[in-house]
Each structure stands twice: as structure tokens, then as C-alpha cells.
C-alpha atoms as a PDB file:
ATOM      1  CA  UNK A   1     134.040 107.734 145.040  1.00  0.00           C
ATOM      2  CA  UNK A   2     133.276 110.884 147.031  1.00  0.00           C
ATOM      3  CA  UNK A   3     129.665 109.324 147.944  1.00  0.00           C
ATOM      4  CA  UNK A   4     130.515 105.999 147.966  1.00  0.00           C
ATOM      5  CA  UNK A   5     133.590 106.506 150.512  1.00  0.00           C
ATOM      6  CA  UNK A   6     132.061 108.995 152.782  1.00  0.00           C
ATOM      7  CA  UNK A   7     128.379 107.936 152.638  1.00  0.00           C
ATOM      8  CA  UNK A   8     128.949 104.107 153.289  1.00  0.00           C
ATOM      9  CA  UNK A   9     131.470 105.388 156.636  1.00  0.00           C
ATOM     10  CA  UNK A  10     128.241 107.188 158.028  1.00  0.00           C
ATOM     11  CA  UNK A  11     126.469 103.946 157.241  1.00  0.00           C
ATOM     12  CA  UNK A  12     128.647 101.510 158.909  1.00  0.00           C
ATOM     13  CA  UNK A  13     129.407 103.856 162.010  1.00  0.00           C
ATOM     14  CA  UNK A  14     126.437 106.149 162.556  1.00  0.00           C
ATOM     15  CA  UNK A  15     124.820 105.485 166.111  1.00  0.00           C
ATOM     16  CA  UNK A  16     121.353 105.389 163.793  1.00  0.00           C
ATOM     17  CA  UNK A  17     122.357 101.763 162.591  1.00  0.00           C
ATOM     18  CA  UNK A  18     122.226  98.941 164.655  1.00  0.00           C
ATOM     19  CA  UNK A  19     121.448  95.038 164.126  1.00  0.00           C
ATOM     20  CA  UNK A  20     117.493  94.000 165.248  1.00  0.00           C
ATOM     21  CA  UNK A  21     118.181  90.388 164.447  1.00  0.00           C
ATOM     22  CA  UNK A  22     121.489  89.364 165.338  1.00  0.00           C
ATOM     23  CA  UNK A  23     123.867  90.255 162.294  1.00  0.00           C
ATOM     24  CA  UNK A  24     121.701  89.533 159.818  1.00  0.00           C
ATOM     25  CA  UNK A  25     119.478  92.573 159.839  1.00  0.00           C
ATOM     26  CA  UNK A  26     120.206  96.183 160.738  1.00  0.00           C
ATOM     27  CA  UNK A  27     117.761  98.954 160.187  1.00  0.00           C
ATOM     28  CA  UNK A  28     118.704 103.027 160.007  1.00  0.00           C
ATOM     29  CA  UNK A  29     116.983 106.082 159.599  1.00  0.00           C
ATOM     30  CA  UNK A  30     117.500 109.271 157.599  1.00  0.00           C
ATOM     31  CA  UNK A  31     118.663 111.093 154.439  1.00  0.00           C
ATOM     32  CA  UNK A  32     122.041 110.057 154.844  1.00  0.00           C
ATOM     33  CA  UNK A  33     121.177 106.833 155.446  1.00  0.00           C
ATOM     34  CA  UNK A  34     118.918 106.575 152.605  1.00  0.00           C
ATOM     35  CA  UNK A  35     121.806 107.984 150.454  1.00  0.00           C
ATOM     36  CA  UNK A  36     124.390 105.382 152.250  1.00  0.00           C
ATOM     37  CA  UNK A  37     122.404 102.544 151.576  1.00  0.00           C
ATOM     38  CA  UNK A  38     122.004 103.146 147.820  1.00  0.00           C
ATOM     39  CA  UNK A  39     125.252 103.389 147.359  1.00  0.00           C
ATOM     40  CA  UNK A  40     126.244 100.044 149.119  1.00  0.00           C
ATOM     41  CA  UNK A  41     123.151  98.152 146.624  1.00  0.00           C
ATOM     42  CA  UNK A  42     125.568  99.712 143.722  1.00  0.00           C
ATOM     43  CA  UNK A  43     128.666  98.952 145.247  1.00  0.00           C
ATOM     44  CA  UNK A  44     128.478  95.601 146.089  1.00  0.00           C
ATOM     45  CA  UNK A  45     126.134  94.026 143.612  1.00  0.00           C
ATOM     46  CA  UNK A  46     127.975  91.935 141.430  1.00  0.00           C
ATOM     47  CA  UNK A  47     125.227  90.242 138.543  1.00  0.00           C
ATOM     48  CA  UNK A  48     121.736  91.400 139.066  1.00  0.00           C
ATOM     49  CA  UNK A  49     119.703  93.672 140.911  1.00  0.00           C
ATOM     50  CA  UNK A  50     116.080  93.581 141.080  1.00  0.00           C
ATOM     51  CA  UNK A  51     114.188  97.044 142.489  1.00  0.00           C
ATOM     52  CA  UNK A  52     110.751  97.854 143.117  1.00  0.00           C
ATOM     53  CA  UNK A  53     110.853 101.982 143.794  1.00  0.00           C
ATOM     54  CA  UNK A  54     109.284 105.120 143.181  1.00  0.00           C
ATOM     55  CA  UNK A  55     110.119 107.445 140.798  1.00  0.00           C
ATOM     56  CA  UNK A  56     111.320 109.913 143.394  1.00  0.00           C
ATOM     57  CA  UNK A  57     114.354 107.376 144.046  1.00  0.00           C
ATOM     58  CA  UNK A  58     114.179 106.145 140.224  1.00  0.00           C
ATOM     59  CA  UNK A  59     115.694 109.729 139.465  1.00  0.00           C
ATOM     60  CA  UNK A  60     118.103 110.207 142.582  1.00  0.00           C
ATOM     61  CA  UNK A  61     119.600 107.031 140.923  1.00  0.00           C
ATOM     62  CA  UNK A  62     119.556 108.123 137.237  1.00  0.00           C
ATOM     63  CA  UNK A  63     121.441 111.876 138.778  1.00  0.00           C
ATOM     64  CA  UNK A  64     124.737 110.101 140.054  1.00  0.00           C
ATOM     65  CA  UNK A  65     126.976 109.152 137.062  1.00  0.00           C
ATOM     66  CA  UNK A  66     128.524 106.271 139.003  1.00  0.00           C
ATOM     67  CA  UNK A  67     125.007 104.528 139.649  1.00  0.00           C
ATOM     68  CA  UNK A  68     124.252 104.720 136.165  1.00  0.00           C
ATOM     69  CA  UNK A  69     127.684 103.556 135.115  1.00  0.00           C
ATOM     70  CA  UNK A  70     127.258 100.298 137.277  1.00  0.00           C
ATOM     71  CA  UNK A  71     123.520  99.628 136.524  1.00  0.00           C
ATOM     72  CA  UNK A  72     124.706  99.620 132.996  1.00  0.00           C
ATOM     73  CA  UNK A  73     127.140  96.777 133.806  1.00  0.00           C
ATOM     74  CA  UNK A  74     124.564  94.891 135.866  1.00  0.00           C
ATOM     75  CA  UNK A  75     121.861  92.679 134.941  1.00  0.00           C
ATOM     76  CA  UNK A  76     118.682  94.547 136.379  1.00  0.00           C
ATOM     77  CA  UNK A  77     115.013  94.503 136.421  1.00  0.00           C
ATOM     78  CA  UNK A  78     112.940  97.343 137.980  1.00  0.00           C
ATOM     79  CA  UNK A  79     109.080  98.072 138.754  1.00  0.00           C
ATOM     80  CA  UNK A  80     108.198 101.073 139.264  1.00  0.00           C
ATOM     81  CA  UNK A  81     105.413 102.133 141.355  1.00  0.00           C
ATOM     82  CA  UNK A  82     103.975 105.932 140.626  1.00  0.00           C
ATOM     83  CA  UNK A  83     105.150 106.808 136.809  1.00  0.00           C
ATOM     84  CA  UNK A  84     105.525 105.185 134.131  1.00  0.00           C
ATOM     85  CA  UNK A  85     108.378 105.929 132.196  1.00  0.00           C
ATOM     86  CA  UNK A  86     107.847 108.197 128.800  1.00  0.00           C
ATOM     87  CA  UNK A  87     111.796 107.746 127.495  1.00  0.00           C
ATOM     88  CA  UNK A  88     114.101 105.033 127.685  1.00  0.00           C
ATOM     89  CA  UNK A  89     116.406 103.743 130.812  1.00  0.00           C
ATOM     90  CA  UNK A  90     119.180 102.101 131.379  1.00  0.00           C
ATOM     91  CA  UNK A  91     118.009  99.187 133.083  1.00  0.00           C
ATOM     92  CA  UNK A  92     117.589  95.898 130.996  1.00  0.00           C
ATOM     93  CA  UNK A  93     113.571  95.402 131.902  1.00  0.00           C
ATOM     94  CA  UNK A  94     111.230  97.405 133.591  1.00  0.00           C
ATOM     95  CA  UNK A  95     107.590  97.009 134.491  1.00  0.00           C
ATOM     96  CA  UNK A  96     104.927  99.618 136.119  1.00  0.00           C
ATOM     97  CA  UNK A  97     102.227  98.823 138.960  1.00  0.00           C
ATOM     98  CA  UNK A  98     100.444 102.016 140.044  1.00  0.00           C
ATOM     99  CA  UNK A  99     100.277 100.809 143.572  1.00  0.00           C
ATOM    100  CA  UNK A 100     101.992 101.673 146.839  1.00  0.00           C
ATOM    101  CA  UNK A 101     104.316  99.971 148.406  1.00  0.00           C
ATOM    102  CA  UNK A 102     108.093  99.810 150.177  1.00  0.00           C
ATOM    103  CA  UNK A 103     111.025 100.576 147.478  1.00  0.00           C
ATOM    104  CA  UNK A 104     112.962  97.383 147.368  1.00  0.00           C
ATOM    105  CA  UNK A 105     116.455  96.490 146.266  1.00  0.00           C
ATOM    106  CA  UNK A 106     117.863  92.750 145.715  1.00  0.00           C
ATOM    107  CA  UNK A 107     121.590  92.647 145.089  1.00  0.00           C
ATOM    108  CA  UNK A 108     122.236  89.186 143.613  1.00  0.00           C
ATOM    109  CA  UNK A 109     119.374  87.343 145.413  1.00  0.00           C
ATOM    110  CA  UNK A 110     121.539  87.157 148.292  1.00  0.00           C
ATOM    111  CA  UNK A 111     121.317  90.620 149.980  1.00  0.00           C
ATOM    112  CA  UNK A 112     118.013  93.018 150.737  1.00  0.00           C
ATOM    113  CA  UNK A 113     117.225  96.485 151.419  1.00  0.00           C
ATOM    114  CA  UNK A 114     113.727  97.713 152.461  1.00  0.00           C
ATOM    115  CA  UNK A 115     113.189 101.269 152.470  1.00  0.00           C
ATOM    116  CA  UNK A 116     110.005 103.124 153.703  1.00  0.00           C
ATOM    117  CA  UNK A 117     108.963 106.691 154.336  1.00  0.00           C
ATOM    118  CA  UNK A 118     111.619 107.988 151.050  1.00  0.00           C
ATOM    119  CA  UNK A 119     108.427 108.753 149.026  1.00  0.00           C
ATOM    120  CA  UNK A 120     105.910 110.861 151.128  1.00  0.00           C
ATOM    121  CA  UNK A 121     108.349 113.046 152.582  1.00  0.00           C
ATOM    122  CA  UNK A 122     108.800 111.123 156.192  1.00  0.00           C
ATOM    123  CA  UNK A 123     112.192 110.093 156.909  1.00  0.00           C
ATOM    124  CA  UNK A 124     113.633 107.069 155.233  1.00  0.00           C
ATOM    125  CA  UNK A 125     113.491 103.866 157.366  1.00  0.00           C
ATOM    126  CA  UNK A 126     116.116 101.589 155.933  1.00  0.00           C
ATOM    127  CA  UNK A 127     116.175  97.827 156.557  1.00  0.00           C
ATOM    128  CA  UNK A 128     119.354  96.340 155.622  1.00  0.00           C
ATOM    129  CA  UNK A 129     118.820  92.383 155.623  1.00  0.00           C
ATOM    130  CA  UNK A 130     121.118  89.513 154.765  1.00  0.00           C
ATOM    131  CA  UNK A 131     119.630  86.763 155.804  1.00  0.00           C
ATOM    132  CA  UNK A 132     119.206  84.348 153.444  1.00  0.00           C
ATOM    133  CA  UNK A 133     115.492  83.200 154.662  1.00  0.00           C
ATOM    134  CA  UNK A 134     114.358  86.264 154.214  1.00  0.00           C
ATOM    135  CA  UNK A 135     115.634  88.152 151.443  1.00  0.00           C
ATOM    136  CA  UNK A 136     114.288  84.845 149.901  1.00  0.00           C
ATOM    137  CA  UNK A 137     110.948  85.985 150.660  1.00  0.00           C
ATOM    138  CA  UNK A 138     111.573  89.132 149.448  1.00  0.00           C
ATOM    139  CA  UNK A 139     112.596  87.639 146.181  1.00  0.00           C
ATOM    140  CA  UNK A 140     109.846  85.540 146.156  1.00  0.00           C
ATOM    141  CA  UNK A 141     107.311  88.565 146.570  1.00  0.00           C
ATOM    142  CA  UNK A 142     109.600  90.406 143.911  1.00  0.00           C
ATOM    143  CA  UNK A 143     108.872  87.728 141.108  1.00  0.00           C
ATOM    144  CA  UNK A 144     105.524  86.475 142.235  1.00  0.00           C
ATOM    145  CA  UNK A 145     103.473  89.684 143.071  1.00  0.00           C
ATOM    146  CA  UNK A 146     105.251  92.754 141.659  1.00  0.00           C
ATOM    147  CA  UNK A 147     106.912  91.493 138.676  1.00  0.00           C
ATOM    148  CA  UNK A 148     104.516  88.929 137.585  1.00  0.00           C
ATOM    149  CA  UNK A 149     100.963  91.323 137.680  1.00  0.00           C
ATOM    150  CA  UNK A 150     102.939  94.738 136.172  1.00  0.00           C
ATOM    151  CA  UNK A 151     102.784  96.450 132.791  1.00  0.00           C
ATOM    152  CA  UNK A 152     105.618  95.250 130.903  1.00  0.00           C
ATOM    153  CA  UNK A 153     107.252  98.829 129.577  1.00  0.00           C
ATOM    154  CA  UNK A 154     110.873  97.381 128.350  1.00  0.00           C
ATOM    155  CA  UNK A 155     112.862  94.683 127.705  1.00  0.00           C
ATOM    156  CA  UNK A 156     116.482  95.060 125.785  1.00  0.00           C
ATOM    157  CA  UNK A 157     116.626  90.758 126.672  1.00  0.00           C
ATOM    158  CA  UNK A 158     117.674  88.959 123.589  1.00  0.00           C
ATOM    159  CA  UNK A 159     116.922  92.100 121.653  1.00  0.00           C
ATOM    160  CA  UNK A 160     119.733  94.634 122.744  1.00  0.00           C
ATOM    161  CA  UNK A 161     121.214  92.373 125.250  1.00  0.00           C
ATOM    162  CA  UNK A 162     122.590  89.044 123.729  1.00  0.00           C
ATOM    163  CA  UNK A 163     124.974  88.085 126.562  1.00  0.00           C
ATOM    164  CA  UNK A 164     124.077  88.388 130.011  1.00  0.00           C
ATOM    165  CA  UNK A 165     124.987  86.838 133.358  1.00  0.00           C
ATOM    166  CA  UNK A 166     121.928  85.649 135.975  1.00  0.00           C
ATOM    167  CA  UNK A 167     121.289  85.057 139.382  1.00  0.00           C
ATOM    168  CA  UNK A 168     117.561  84.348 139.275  1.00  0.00           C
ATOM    169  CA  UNK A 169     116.740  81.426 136.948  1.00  0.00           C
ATOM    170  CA  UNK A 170     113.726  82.996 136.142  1.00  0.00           C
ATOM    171  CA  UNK A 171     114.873  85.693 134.701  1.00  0.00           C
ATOM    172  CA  UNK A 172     117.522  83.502 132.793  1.00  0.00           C
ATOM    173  CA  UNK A 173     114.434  81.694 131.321  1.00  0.00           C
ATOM    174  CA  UNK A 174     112.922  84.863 130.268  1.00  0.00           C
ATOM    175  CA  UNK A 175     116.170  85.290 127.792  1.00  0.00           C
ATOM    176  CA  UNK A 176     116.585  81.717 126.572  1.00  0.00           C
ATOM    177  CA  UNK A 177     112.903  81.931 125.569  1.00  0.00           C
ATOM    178  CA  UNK A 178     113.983  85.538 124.154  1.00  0.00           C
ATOM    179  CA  UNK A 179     116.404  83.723 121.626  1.00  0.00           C
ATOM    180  CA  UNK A 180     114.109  81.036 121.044  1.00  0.00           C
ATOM    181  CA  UNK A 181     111.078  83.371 119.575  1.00  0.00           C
ATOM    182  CA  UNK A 182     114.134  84.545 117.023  1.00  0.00           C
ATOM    183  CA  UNK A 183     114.645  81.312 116.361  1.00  0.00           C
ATOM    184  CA  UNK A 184     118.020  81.012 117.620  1.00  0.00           C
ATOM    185  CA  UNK A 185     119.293  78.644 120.437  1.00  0.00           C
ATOM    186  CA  UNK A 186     121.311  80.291 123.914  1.00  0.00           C
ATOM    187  CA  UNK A 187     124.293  78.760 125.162  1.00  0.00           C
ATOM    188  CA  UNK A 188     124.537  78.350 129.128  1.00  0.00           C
ATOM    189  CA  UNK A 189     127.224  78.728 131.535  1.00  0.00           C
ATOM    190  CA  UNK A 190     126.394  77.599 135.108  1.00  0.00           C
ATOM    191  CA  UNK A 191     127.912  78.096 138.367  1.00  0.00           C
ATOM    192  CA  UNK A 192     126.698  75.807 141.537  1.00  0.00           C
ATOM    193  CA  UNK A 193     126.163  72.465 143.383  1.00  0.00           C
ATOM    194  CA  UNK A 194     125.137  69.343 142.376  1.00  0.00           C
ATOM    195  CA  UNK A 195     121.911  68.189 143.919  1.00  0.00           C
ATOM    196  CA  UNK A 196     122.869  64.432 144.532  1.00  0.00           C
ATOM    197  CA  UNK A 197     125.826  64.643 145.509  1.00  0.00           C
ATOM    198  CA  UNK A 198     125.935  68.526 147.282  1.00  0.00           C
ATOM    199  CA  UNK A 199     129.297  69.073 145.465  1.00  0.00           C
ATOM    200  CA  UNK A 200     130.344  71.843 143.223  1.00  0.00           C
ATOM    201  CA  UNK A 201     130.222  72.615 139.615  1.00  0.00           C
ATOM    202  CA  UNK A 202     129.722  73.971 136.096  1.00  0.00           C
ATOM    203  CA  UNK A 203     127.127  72.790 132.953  1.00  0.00           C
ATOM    204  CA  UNK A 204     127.591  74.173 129.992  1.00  0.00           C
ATOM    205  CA  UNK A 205     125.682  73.628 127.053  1.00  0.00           C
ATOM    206  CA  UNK A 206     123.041  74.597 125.141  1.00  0.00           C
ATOM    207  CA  UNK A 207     119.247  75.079 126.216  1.00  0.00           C
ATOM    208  CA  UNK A 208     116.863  72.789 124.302  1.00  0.00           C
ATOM    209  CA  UNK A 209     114.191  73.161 126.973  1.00  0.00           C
ATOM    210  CA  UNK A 210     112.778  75.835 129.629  1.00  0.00           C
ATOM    211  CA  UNK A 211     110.040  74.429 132.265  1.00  0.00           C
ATOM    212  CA  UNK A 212     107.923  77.232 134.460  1.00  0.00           C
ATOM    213  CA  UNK A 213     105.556  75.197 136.252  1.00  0.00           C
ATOM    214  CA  UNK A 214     103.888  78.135 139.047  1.00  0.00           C
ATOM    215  CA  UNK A 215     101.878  75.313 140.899  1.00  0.00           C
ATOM    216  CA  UNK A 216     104.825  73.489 142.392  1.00  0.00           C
ATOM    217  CA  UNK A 217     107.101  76.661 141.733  1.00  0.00           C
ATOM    218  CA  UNK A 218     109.919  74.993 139.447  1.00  0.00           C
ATOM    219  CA  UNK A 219     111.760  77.183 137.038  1.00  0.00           C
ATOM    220  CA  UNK A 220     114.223  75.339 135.134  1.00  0.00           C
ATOM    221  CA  UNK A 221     116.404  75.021 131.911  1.00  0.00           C
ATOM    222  CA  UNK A 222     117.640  71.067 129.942  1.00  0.00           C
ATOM    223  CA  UNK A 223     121.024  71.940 128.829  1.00  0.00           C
ATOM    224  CA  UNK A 224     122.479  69.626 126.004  1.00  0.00           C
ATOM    225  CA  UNK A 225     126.010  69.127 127.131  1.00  0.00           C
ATOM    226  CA  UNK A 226     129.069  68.406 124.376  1.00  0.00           C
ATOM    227  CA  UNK A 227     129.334  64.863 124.730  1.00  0.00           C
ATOM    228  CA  UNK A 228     125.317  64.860 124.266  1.00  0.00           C
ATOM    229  CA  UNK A 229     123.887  64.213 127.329  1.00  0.00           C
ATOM    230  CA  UNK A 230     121.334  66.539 129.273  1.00  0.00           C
ATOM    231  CA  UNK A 231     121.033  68.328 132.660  1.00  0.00           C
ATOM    232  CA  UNK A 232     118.139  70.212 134.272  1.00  0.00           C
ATOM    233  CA  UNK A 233     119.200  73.132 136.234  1.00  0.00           C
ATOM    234  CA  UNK A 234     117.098  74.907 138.712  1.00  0.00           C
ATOM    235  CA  UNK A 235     118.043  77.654 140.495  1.00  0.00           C
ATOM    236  CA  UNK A 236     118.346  78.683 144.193  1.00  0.00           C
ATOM    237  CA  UNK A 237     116.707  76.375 146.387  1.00  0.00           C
ATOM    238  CA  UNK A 238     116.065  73.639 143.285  1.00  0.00           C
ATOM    239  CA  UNK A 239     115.162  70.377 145.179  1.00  0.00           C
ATOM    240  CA  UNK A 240     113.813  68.314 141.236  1.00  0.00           C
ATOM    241  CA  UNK A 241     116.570  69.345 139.009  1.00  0.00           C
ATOM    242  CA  UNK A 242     119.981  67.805 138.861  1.00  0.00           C
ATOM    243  CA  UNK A 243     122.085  71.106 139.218  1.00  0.00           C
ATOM    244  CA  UNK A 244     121.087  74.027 141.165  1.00  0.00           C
ATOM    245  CA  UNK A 245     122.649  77.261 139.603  1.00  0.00           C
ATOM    246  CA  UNK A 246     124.141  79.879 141.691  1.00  0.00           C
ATOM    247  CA  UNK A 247     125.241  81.982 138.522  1.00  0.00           C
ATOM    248  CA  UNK A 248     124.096  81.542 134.725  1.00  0.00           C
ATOM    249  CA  UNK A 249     125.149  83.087 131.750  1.00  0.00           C
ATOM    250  CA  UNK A 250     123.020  83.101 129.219  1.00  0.00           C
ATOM    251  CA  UNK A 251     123.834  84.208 125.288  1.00  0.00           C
ATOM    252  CA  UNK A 252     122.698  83.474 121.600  1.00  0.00           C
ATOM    253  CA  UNK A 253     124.373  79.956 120.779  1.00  0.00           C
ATOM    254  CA  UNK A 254     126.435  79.814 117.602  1.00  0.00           C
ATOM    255  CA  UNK A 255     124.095  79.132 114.375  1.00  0.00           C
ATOM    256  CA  UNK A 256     126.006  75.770 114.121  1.00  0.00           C
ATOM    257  CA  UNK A 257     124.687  74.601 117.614  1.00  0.00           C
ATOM    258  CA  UNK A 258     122.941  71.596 116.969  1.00  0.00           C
ATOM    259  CA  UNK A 259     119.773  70.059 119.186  1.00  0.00           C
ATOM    260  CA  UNK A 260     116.774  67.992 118.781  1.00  0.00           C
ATOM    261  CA  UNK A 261     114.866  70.078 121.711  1.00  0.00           C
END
């Protein structure tokens, strides 16, 4: 696309941009900038984005048809910090904290991008990070401060939504417990490593059991495989659970799905 060509070439090449911690962190400045680096989040985010922004960049966002086009393919979850929103948007959950703070975007728990000034009229300061220690953090902060103590304003989870596909296991907790309040069982699809053995691999089966315990921070979901047997998966960083999940897929389980629970 016109923006997503041309933009992200400025990006990559523009004297602005250069790396402040080896080549996992690069900061810019300026409109273009700004512009470039919302249009790499969209581009390259393949399963779920997680934002914390002002409405100023809320509705830059909602102008370009091929943002809107992708957010509506992604799994997303936004907070917004000024307004809260009087009409529906096309983002699976969002939550409002009046408070200030720097707009955030998480591209699959794996990638970062701080942005300051955008809101107040100072030029943008754009922190692109991809580290994995700290957009961690940044994660953590996401779930644990902003998401956790905001004003729940939608959620199409398990209402509008039936089939969706996860990075965060948090958030994939959030929909099995979604199905659950309907009564109905979710089926689960994982993608990751094995925690004994540090190999590779897939559960799949269906959730009889979610676990969020905050004081030693485990998240985690008991899948009932076919053959009957059980798993616990965490998610990124799981160190008690026998699978940690680097993707999940989460939908409503056929009525015929059996499970004790």
C-alpha cells in the first residue's frame, strides 16, 4: 500500500532512526515517523495486538481503510486514555483509564513500540523495541496496570467472537471463561515447547479448567486431551505448567464435548 510502501522506506532509511541498544532498540522522531511506525505495528502483527493510546491516534487509525481492515483480522485489546468511546469499534475489547501516559503498541507479545509527545502537539518520539526482556515488561505493565484497573467498555469475546487465535494466555483465559458463563466448553489449539523436555509441540483439547493466581503470577488453562489425559499450559515464560504456549486458539467446543472439569 501507498503508506505502507513509502512510509515504512522513510522508516528504515531516514537518518532520524538509529539503534540505542544494539539492534534491539531504535528510537525516531517525527510525523513521518509516527505515521511509519503505525504502519509497521499493522503490517507485521500476525495474532494480537495490545494498545494503550489516545484518542488522537485512536482516530488516525480508524481513518486508514487498511488499518481497520487488519485490526479486524487481528485479535486486539485497546485502553484508551482521554475518551471514552460513545459508538462501537472494531477492536475485540477495549477499556478506558482517564490518565496520562505513553501510547503503546504490542504486536504479538514479541515486538514494542513506545510513542511519546503524539498527543500534546510535541513531536512524536518513537521507540521501536524488540527485545524480548523488555517488551516483556511492557506486556507485563500492559496487563497488570493498564488493563487490569480500566473501565471495561467492550468485549465481542465469546459473544461476537467465537473463534479466535492468542498470544497472551491471559487473554485466552478471558474467552474460555467467556464460553464457560454460557455454559458451553472451548476447544484449544496450542502452539509451543514442552517444559521438561524444551522440545516442540501442539495440545489440543478441551479446557476443563482456567487458574489466575496474581500472587505468584500463573495464568494457565487444563486441557482434556482425546485419549483423556490432561495438560496445563501456561504461556510465555510458564516455569509450573507442563506446556508453555506460544500461540492458542481458542473456540466454543462442540455440544458433544464431554468433561468432568
Amino acid at each position: 500500500t501507498a503508506i505502507g510502501d513509502e512510509v515504512l522506506k522513510f522508516h528504515r532509511e531516514s537518518s532520524s532512526l538509529r539503534s540505542v541498544m544494539g539492534e534491539n532498540v531504535w528510537v525516531s522522531h517525527g510525523y513521518a515517523a509516527y505515521m511509519a511506525a503505525l504502519s509497521e505495528v499493522f503490517r507485521t502483527t500476525e495474532d494480537e495486538l495490545l494498545a494503550a493510546l489516545y484518542s488522537s491516534t485512536l482516530n488516525t487509525v480508524l481513518k486508514l481503510d487498511e488499518f481497520v481492515a487488519k485490526l479486524k483480522e487481528l485479535s486486539s485489546c485497546f485502553v484508551l486514555y482521554d475518551l471514552e468511546p460513545q459508538y462501537p469499534l472494531p477492536v475485540e475489547e477495549v477499556f478506558f483509564r482517564p490518565t496520562y501516559g505513553p501510547t503503546l503498541f504490542i504486536s504479538d507479545l514479541t515486538r514494542a513500540w513506545l510513542i511519546t509527545g503524539i498527543h500534546n502537539g510535541r513531536e512524536p518520539l518513537i521507540y521501536h523495541i524488540e527485545d524480548i526482556e523488555i517488551t516483556s515488561l511492557i506486556t507485563m505493565y500492559f496487563f497488570e496496570v493498564l488493563r487490569r484497573w480500566s473501565k471495561p467498555v467492550q468485549n465481542k469475546l465469546a459473544v461476537e467472537v467465537m473463534e479466535q487465535r492468542f498470544r497472551s494466555i491471559m487473554r485466552a483465559v478471558d474467552m474460555v471463561r467467556g464460553f464457560e458463563k454460557q455454559g458451553l466448553k472451548a476447544y484449544i489449539q496450542a502452539e509451543g515447547v514442552w517444559l521438561r523436555t524444551g522440545e516442540p509441540g501442539a495440545v489440543e483439547g478441551v479446557a476443563v479448567k482456567t487458574r489466575r493466581d496474581e500472587l505468584k503470577g500463573i495464568t494457565s488453562i487444563v486441557v482434556e486431551l482425546a485419549d483423556g489425559n490432561r495438560v496445563s499450559i501456561g504461556g510465555l515464560g510458564a516455569r509450573y505448567e507442563d506446556f508453555a504456549a506460544v500461540k492458542i486458539r481458542v473456540k466454543a467446543a462442540p455440544r458433544s464435548a464431554s468433561s468432568s472439569g
